[in-house]
Protein backbone atom coordinates (compact mmCIF):
# COMPACT_ATOMS: atom_id res chain seq x y z
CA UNK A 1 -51.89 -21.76 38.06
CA UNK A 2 -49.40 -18.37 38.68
CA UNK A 3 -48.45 -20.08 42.48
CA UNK A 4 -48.45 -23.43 41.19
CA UNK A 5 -46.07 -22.37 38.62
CA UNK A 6 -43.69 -19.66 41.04
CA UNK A 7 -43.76 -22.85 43.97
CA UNK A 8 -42.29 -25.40 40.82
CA UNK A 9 -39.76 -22.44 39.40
CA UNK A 10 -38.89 -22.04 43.48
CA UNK A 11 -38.15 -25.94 43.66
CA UNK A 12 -35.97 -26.20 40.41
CA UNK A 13 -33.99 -23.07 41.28
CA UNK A 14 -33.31 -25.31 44.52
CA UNK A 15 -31.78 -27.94 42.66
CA UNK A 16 -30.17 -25.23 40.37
CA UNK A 17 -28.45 -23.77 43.08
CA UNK A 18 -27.50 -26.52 45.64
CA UNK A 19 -24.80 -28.76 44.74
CA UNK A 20 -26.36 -31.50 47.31
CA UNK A 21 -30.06 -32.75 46.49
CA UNK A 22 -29.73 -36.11 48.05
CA UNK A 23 -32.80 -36.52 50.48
CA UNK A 24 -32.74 -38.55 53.26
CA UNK A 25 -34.54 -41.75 52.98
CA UNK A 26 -36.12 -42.51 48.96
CA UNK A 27 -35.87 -39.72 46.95
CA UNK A 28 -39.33 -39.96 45.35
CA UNK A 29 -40.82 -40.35 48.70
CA UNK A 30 -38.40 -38.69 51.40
CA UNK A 31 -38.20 -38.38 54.91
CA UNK A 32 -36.73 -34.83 55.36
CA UNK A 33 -35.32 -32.69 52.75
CA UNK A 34 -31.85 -31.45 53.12
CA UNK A 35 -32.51 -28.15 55.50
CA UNK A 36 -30.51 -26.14 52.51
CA UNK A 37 -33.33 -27.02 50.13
CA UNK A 38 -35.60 -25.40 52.54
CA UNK A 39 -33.34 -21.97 52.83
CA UNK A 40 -32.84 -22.29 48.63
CA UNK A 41 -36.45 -22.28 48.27
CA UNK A 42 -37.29 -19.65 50.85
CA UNK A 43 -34.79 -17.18 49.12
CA UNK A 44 -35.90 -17.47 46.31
CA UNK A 45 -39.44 -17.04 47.37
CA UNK A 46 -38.17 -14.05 49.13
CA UNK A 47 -36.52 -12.35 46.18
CA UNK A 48 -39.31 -13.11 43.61
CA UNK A 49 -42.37 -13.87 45.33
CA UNK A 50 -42.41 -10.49 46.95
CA UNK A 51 -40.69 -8.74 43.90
CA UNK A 52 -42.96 -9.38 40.71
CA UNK A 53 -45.30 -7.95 38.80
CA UNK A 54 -48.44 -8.69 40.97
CA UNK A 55 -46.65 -7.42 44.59
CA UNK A 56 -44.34 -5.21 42.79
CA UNK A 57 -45.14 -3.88 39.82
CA UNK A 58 -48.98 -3.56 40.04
CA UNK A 59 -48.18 -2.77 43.68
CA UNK A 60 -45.44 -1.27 45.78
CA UNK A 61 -43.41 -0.57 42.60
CA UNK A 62 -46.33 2.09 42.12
CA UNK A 63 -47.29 3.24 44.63
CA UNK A 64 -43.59 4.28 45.72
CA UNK A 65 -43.75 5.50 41.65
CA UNK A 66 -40.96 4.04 40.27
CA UNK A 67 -42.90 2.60 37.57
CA UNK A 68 -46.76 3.21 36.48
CA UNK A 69 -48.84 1.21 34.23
CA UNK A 70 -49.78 1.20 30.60
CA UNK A 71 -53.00 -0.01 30.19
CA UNK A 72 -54.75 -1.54 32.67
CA UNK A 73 -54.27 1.03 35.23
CA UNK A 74 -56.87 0.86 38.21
CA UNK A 75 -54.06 -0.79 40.71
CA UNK A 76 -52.24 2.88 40.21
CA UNK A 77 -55.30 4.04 41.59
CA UNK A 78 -54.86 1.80 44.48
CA UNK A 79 -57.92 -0.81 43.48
CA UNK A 80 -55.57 -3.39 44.18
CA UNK A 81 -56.66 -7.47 43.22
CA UNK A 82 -57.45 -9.83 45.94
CA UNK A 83 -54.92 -11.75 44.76
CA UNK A 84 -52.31 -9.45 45.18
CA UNK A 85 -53.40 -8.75 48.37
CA UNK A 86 -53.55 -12.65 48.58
CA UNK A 87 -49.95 -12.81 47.76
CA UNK A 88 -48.62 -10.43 49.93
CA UNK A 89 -49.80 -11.68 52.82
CA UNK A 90 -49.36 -15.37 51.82
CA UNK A 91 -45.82 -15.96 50.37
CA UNK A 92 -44.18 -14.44 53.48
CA UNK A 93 -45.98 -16.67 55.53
CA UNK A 94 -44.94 -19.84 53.67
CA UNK A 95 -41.33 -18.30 53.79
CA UNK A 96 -41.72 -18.79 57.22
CA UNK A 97 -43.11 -21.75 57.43
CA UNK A 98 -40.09 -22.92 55.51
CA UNK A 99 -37.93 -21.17 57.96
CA UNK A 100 -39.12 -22.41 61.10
CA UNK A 101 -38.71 -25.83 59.66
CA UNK A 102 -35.05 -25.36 59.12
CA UNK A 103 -34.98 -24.61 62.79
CA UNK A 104 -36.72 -27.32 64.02
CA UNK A 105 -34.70 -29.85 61.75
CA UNK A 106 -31.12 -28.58 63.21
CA UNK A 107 -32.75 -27.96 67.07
CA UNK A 108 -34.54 -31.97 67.07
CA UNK A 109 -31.96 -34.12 68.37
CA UNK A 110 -32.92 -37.07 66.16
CA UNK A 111 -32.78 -34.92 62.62
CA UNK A 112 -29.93 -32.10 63.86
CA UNK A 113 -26.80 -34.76 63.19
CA UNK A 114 -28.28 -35.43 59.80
CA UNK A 115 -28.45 -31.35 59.19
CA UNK A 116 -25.04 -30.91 60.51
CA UNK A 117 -24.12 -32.64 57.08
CA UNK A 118 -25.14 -29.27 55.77
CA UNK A 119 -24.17 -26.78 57.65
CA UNK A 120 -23.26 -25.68 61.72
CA UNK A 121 -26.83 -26.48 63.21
CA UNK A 122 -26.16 -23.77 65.51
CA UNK A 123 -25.42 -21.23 62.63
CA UNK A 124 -28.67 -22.65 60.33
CA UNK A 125 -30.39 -21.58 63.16
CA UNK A 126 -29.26 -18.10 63.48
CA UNK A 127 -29.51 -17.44 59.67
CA UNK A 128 -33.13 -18.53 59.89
CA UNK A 129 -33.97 -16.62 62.46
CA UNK A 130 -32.46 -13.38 60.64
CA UNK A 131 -34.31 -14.38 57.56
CA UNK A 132 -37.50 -14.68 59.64
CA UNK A 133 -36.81 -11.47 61.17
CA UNK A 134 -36.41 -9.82 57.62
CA UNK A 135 -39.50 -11.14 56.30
CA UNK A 136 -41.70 -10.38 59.57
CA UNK A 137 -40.05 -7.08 58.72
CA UNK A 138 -42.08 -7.25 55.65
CA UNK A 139 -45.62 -8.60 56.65
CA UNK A 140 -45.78 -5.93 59.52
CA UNK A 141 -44.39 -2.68 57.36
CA UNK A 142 -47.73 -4.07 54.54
CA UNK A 143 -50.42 -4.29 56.84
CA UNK A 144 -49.86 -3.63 60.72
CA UNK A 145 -50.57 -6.14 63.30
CA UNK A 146 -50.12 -9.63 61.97
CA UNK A 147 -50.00 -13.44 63.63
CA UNK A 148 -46.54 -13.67 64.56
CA UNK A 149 -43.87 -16.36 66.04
CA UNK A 150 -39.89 -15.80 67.26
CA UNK A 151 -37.68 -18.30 68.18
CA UNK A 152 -36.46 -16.40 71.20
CA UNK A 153 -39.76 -16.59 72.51
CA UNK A 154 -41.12 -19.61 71.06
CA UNK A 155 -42.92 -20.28 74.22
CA UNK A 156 -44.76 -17.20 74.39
CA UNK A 157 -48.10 -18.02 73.95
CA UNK A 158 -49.58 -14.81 73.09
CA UNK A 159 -47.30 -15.47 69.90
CA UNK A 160 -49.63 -18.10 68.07
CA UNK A 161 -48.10 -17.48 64.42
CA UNK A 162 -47.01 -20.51 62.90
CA UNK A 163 -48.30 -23.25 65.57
CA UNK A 164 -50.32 -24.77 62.84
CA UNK A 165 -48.94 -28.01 64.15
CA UNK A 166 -50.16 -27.44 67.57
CA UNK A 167 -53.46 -26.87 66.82
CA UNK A 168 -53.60 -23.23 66.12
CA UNK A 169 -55.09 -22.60 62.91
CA UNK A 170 -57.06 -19.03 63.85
CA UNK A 171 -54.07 -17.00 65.08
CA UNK A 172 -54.05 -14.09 67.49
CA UNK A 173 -52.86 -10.87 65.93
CA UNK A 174 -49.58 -9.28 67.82
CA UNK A 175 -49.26 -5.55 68.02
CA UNK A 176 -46.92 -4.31 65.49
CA UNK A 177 -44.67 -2.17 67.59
CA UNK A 178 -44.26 -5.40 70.24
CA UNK A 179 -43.52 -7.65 66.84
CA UNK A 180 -40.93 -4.35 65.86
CA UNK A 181 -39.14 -4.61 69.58
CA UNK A 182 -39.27 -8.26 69.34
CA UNK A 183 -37.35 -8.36 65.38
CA UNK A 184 -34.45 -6.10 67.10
CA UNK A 185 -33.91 -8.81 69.94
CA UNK A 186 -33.87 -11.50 67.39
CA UNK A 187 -31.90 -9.96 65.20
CA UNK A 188 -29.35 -8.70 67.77
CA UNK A 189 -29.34 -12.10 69.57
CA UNK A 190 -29.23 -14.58 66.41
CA UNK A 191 -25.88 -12.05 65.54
CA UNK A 192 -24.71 -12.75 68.79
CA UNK A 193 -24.74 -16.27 68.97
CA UNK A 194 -23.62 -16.66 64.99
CA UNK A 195 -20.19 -18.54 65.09
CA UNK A 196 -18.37 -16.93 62.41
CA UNK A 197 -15.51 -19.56 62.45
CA UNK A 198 -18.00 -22.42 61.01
CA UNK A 199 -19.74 -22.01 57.75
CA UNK A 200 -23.77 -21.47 57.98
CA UNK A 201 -24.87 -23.65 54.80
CA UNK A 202 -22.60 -25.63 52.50
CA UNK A 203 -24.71 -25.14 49.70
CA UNK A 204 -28.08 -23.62 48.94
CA UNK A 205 -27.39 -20.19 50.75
CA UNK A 206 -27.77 -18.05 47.28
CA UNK A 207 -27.67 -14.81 49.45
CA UNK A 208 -24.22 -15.08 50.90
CA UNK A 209 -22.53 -18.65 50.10
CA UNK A 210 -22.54 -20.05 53.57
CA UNK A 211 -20.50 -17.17 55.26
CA UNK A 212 -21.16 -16.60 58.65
CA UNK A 213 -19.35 -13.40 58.97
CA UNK A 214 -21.41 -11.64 55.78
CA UNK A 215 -24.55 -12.85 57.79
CA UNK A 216 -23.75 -10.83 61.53
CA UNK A 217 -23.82 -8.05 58.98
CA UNK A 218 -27.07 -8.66 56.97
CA UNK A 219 -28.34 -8.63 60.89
CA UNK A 220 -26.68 -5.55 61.99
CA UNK A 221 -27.61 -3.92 58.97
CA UNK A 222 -31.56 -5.25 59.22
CA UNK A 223 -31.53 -3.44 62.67
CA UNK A 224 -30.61 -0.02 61.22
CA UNK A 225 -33.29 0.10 58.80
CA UNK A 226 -35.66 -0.96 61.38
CA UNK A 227 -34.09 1.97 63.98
CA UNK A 228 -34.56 4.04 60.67
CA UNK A 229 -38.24 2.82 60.71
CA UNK A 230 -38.86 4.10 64.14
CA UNK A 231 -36.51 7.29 64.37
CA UNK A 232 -39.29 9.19 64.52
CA UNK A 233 -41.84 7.15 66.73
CA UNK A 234 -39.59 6.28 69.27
CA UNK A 235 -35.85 8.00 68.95
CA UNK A 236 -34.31 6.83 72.04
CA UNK A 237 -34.83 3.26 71.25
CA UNK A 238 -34.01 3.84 67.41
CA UNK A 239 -30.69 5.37 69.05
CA UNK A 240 -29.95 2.87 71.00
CA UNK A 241 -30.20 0.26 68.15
CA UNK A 242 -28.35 2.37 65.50
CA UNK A 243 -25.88 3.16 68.50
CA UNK A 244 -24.97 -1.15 68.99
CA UNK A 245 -25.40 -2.48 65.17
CA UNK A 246 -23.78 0.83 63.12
CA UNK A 247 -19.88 -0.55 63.44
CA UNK A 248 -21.03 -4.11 62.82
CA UNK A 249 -23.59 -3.06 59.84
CA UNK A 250 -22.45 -2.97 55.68
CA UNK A 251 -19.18 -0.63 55.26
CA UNK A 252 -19.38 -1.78 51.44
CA UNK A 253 -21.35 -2.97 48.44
CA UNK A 254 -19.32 -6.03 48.68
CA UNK A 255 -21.44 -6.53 52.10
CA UNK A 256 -24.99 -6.15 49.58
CA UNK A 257 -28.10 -8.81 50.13
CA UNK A 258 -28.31 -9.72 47.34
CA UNK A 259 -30.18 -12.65 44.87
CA UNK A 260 -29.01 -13.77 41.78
CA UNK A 261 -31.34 -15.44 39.86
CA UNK A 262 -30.74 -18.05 37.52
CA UNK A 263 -30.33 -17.99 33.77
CA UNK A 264 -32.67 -19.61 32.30
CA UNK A 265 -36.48 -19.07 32.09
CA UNK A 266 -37.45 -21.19 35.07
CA UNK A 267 -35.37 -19.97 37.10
CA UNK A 268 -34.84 -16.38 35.99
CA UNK A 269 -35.88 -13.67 37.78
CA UNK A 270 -39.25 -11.83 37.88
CA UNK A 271 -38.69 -8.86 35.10
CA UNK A 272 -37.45 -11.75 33.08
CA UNK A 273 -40.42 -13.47 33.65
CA UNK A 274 -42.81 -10.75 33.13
CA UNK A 275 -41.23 -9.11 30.05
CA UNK A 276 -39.31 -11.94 28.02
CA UNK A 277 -41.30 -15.08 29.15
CA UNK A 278 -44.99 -13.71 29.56
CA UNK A 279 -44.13 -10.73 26.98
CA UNK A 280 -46.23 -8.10 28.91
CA UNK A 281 -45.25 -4.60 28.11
CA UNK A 282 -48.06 -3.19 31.02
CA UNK A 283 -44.99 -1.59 32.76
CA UNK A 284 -43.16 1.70 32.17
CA UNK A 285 -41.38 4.48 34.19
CA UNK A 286 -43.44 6.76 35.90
CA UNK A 287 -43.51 10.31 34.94
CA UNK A 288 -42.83 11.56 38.57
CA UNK A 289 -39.65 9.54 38.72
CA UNK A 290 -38.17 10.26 35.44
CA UNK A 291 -38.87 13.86 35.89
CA UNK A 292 -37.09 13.69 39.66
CA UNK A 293 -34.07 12.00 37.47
CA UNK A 294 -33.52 14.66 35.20
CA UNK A 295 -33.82 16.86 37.57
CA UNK A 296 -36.84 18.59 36.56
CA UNK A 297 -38.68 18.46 39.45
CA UNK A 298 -37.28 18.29 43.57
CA UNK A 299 -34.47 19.58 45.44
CA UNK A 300 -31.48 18.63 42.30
CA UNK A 301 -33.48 20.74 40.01
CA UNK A 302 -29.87 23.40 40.07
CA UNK A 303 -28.11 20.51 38.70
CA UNK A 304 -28.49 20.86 34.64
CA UNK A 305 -27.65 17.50 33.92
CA UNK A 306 -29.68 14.08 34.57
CA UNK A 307 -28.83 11.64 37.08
CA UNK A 308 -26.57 9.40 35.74
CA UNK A 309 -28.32 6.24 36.96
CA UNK A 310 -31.51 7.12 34.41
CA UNK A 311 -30.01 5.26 31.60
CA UNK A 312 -29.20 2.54 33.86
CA UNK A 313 -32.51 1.99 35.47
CA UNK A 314 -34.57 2.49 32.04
CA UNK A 315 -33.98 1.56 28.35
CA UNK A 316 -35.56 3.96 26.07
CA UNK A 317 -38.13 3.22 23.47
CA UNK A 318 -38.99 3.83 19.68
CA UNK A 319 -35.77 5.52 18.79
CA UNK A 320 -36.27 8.90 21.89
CA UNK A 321 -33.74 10.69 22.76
CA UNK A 322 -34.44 10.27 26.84
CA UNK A 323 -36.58 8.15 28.98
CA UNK A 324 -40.23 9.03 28.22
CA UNK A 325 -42.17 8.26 32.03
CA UNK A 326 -46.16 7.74 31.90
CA UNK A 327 -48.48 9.96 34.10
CA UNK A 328 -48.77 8.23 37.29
CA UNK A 329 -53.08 7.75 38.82
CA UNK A 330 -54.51 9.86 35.82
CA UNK A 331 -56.38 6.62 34.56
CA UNK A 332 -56.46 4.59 31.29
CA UNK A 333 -56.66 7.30 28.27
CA UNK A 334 -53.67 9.61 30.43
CA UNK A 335 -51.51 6.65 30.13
CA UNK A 336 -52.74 5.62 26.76
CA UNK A 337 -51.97 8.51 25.19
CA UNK A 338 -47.87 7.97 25.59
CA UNK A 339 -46.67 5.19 23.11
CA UNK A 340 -43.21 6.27 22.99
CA UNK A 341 -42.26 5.28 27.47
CA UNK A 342 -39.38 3.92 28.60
CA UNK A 343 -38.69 0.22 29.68
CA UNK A 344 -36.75 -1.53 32.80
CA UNK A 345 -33.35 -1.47 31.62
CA UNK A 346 -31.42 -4.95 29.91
CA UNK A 347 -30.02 -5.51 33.31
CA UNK A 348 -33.37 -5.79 35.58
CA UNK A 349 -34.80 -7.99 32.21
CA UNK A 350 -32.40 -10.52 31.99
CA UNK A 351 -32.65 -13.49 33.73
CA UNK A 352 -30.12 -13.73 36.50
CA UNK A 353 -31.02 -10.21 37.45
CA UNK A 354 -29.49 -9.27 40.74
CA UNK A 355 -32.05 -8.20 43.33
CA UNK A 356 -31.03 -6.26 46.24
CA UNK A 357 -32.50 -6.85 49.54
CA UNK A 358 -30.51 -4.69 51.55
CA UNK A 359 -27.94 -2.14 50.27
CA UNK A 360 -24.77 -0.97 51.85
CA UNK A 361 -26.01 2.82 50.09
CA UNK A 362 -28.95 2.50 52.68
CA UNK A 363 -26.62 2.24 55.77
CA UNK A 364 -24.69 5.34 54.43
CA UNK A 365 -28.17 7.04 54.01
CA UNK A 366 -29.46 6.02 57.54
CA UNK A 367 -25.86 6.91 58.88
CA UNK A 368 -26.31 10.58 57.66
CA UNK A 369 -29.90 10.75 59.03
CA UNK A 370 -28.48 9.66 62.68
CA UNK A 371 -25.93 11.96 62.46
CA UNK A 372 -27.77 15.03 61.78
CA UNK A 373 -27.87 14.58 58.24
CA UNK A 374 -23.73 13.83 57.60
CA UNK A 375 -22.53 15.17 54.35
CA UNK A 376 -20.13 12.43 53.89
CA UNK A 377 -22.30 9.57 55.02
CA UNK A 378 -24.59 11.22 52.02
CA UNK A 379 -22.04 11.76 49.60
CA UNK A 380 -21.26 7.92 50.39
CA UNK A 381 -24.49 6.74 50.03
CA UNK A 382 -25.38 8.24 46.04
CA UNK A 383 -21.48 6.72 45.28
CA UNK A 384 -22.05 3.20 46.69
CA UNK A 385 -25.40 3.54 44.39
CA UNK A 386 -23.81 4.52 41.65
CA UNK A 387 -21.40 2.02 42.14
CA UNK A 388 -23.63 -0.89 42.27
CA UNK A 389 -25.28 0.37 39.42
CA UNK A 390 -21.62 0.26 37.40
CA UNK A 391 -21.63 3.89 37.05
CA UNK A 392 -17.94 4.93 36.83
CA UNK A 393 -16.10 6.83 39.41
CA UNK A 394 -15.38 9.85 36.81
CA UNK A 395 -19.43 10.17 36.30
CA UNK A 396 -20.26 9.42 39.94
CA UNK A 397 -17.78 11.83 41.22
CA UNK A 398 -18.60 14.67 38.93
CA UNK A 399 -22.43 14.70 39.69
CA UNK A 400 -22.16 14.16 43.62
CA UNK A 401 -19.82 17.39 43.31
CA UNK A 402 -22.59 18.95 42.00
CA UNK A 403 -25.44 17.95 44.63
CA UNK A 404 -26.64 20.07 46.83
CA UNK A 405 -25.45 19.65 50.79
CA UNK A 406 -26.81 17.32 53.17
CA UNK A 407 -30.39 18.55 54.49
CA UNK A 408 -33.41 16.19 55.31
CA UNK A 409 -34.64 16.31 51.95
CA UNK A 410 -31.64 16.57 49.94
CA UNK A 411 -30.67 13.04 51.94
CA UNK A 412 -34.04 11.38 52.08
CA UNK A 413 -34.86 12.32 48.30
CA UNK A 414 -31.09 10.41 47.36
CA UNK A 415 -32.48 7.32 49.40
CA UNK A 416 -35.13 7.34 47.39
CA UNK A 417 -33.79 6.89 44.52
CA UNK A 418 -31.24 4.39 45.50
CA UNK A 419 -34.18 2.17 46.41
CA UNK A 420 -35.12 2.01 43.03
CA UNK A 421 -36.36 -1.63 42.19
CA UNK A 422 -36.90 -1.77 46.08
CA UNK A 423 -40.66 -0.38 45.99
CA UNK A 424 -41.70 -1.61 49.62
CA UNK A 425 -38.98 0.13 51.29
CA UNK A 426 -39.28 3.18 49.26
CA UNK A 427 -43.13 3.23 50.18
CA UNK A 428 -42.40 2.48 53.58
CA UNK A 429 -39.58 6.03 53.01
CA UNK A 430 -42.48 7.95 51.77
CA UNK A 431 -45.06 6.72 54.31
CA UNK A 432 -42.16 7.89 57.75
CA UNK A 433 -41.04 11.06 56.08
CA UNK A 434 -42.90 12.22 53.20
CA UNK A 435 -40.14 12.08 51.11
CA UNK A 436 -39.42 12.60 48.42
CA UNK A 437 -42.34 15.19 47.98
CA UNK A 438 -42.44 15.08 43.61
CA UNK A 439 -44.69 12.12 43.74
CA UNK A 440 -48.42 12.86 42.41
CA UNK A 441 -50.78 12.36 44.82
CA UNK A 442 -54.25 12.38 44.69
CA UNK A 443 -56.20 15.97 43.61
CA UNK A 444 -52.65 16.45 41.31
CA UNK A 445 -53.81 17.56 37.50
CA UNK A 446 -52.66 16.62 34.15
CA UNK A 447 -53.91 17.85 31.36
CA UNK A 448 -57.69 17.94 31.57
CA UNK A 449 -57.07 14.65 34.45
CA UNK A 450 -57.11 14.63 37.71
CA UNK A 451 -55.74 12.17 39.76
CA UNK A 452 -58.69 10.60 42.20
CA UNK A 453 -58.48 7.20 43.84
CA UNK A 454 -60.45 4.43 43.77
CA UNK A 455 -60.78 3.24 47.19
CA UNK A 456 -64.07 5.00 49.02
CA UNK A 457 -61.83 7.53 51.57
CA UNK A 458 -58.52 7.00 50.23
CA UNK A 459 -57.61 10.51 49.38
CA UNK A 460 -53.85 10.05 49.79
CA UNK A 461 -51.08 7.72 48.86
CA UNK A 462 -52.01 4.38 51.01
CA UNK A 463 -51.00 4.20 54.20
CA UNK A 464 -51.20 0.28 54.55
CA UNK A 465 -52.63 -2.84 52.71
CA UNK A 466 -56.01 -4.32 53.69
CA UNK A 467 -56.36 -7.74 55.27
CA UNK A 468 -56.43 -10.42 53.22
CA UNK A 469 -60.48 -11.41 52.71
CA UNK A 470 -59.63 -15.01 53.92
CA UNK A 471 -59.07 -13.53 56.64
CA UNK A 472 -62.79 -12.13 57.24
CA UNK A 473 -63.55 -15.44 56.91
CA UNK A 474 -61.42 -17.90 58.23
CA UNK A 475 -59.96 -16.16 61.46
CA UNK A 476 -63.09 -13.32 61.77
CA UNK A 477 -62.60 -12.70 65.78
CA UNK A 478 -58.60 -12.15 65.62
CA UNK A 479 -59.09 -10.13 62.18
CA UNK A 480 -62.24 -7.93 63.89
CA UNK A 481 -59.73 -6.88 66.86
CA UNK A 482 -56.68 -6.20 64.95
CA UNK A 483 -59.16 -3.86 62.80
CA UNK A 484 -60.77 -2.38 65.61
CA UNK A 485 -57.23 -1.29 66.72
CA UNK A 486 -56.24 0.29 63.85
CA UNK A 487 -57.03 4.04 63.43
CA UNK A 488 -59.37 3.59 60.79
CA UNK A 489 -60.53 0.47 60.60
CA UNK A 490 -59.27 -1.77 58.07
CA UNK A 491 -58.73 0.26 55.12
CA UNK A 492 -55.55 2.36 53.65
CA UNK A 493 -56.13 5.01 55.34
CA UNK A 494 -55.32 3.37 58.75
CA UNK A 495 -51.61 4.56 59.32
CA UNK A 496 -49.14 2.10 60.63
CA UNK A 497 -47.34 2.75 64.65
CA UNK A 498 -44.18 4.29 62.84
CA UNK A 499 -46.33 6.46 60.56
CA UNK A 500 -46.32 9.70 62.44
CA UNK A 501 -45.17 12.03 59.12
């Protein structure tokens, strides 16, 4: 019932949000949709699908600790639900599926004419292929090796993601790091052949309106957090990547990814979802995080005031004077015990909450750590956060005076935080650097609990997601050898190609 819902919520925000719905052929039984109904829907799926409470807050929203649970509290000790696992591996798949599509509708000559009505072909093309890139981006950073498909080598047949129509419905695995090399080319190459004199989409393009220009950078910009991915692994091709896309990447938060949602309860955003529509109140700040913000705890703790951006990320409860966080992978009665913890603020709640995909403060951030940790790509990066969190220049000025200078941590543990409501990336921080190192982790204490795990030989923060089960048992051989290549098997433990921290 939850995906039938999210897939009807993802086909009214299409109509929402495109001012053409015709279809070609009868509308109640048409021919080909309008390819801008296929990049609406695959937005949105992007933003929310991959966002809400079952992938994010049960889920990478924890474990990167920005928020912890109230009650039902086993998926903070990484017991995660087959069907979140379920999600995560399957809504990025029919993203792409959606994706391709839009590419083969604008590339066939006997449906490209009737896309051009909607856009350059030539540009739908290229934006499709960055969003693919993005969302591969995703699959690969979650669990490792996955099936996977490019459209600058769509006749590699060692690439058998997404040939459902050809036949292939047990897909080889590719090796992460050849998917990761593969993503830069794309994403370099689909820049390069973007015509930023014609518009991309006339309508339906909820991300950037069409603009060709706006989407060279989301590519650019994609590329440096993958280099960022891989500084460590592999530093002279991270180099090289940062080295061609840093000029063309975000040089403002007018540049942002970013989703707006719409404003009503169908097609409002996730938090709105979870909190108005569905009233759950399972979510609060975690304790680690709130403590890091008031600088408690981590390498601020010299600054005697909180971070400004507290009281914009969380809205306190029952009348307290600050933002009460819940203990983090202590179990039920630890979390229980608080009554008084903070919620999301009014702005993540309501519904046409904007959701950042990409951040011109994580450029700055990556532009300090290329440069051997920059003090004014740092100080840049905590203002454009603040910014886009409408703290005021006065407030934002006054504490970044007060920071600490530029080090590995000091920049690292700012990134963090600017990811807040971003919890894959900020997992996928933690997992390449260890940063920031105030997170509890399992064999921390509080009180009379101690934090333990409940995955047999999980004894850390996880390193990756499992496999879907359907995959055991649909596509056993390909699953068996992409498990027998990982380090240890396929569990959490296994670390990920980048993961050398």
């Amino acid at each position: 019932m939850k995906k039938i819902k999210y897939i009807f919520a993802s086909l009214l925000l299409s109509s929402f949000l495109a001012c053409d719905t015709d279809y070609i052929g009868d509308p109640d039984n048409p021919e080909i949709a309008p390819s801008t109904q296929l990049v609406t829907s695959a937005q949105f799926d992007l933003a929310f699908e991959l966002n809400n409470q079952w992938t994010g807050a049960r889920a990478t929203l924890g474990f990167a600790q920005y928020w912890a649970q109230t009650f039902y509290t086993d998926e903070n000790r990484y017991a995660l639900r087959v069907s979140q696992i379920d999600d995560s591996w399957e809504w990025p798949y029919r993203i792409l599926t959606d994706l391709k599509k839009v590419i083969e509708l604008n590339e066939n000559p006997e449906t490209a004419a009737l896309m051009s009505a909607y856009g350059d072909n030539n540009n739908q093309i290229q934006a499709s292929r960055i969003m693919m890139a993005f969302t591969f981006s995703k699959l690969v950073d979650t669990f490792g090796d996955v099936p996977y498909w490019s459209y600058g080598q769509k006749n590699n047949t060692a690439f058998e993601g997404l040939r459902l129509e050809e036949g292939i419905n047990s897909p080889a695995y590719t090796d992460a790091e050849t998917i990761y090399e593969d993503l830069l080319a794309e994403l370099l190459d689909a820049a390069n052949k973007m015509n930023t004199s014609k518009t991309v989409f006339t309508s339906g393009d909820n991300i950037y309106n069409g603009d060709a220009a706006m989407w060279v950078k989301f590519a650019h910009s994609i590329r440096l957090r993958l280099a960022a991915h891989i500084h460590n692994y592999n530093n002279t091709l991270a180099t090289s990547v940062f080295n061609e896309s840093d000029a063309n990447a975000f040089s403002s938060n007018a540049d942002n990814a970013t989703f707006v949602y719409g404003s009503d309860d169908i097609t409002g955003g996730p938090w709105h979802d979870a909190f108005t529509v569905g009233a759950r109140r399972d979510f609060g700040p975690a304790l680690s995080f709130t403590e890091l913000l008031y600088n408690r705890v981590g390498p601020f703790s010299s600054i005697s005031e909180e971070d400004p951006r507290v009281t914009k990320y969380f809205d306190t409860r029952l009348g307290t004077a600050e933002v009460v966080g819940l203990p983090y992978g202590f179990g039920n009665a630890a979390a229980r015990a608080i009554d008084d913890e903070g919620i999301p603020s009014s702005e993540i709640i309501k519904p046409n909450y904007n959701q950042i995909l990409l951040s011109y403060a994580e450029m700055e951030f990556i532009r300090s750590e290329f440069n051997g940790w920059d003090q004014t790509h740092y100080e840049n990066g905590v203002k454009a956060s603040m910014e886009s969190w409408n703290i005021s220049s006065s407030d934002s000025d006054n504490y970044v005076a007060l920071l600490p200078t530029a080090n590995e941590e000091n920049v690292l543990t700012q990134k963090y935080i600017a990811l807040y409501m971003d919890g894959r990336e900020a997992w996928t921080e933690y997992r390449r650097t260890g940063y920031p190192n105030t997170l509890t982790v399992p064999g921390d204490t509080y009180g009379t609990a101690t934090f333990t795990t409940l995955v047999p030989g999980l004894n850390t923060i996880p390193n990756r997601i499992t496999y879907p089960q359907n995959e055991q048992l649909l596509n056993n051989s390909n699953w068996d050898a992409a498990r027998q290549g990982l380090s240890d098997g396929d569990t959490m433990v296994s670390k990920l190609f980048w993961d050398v921290n």
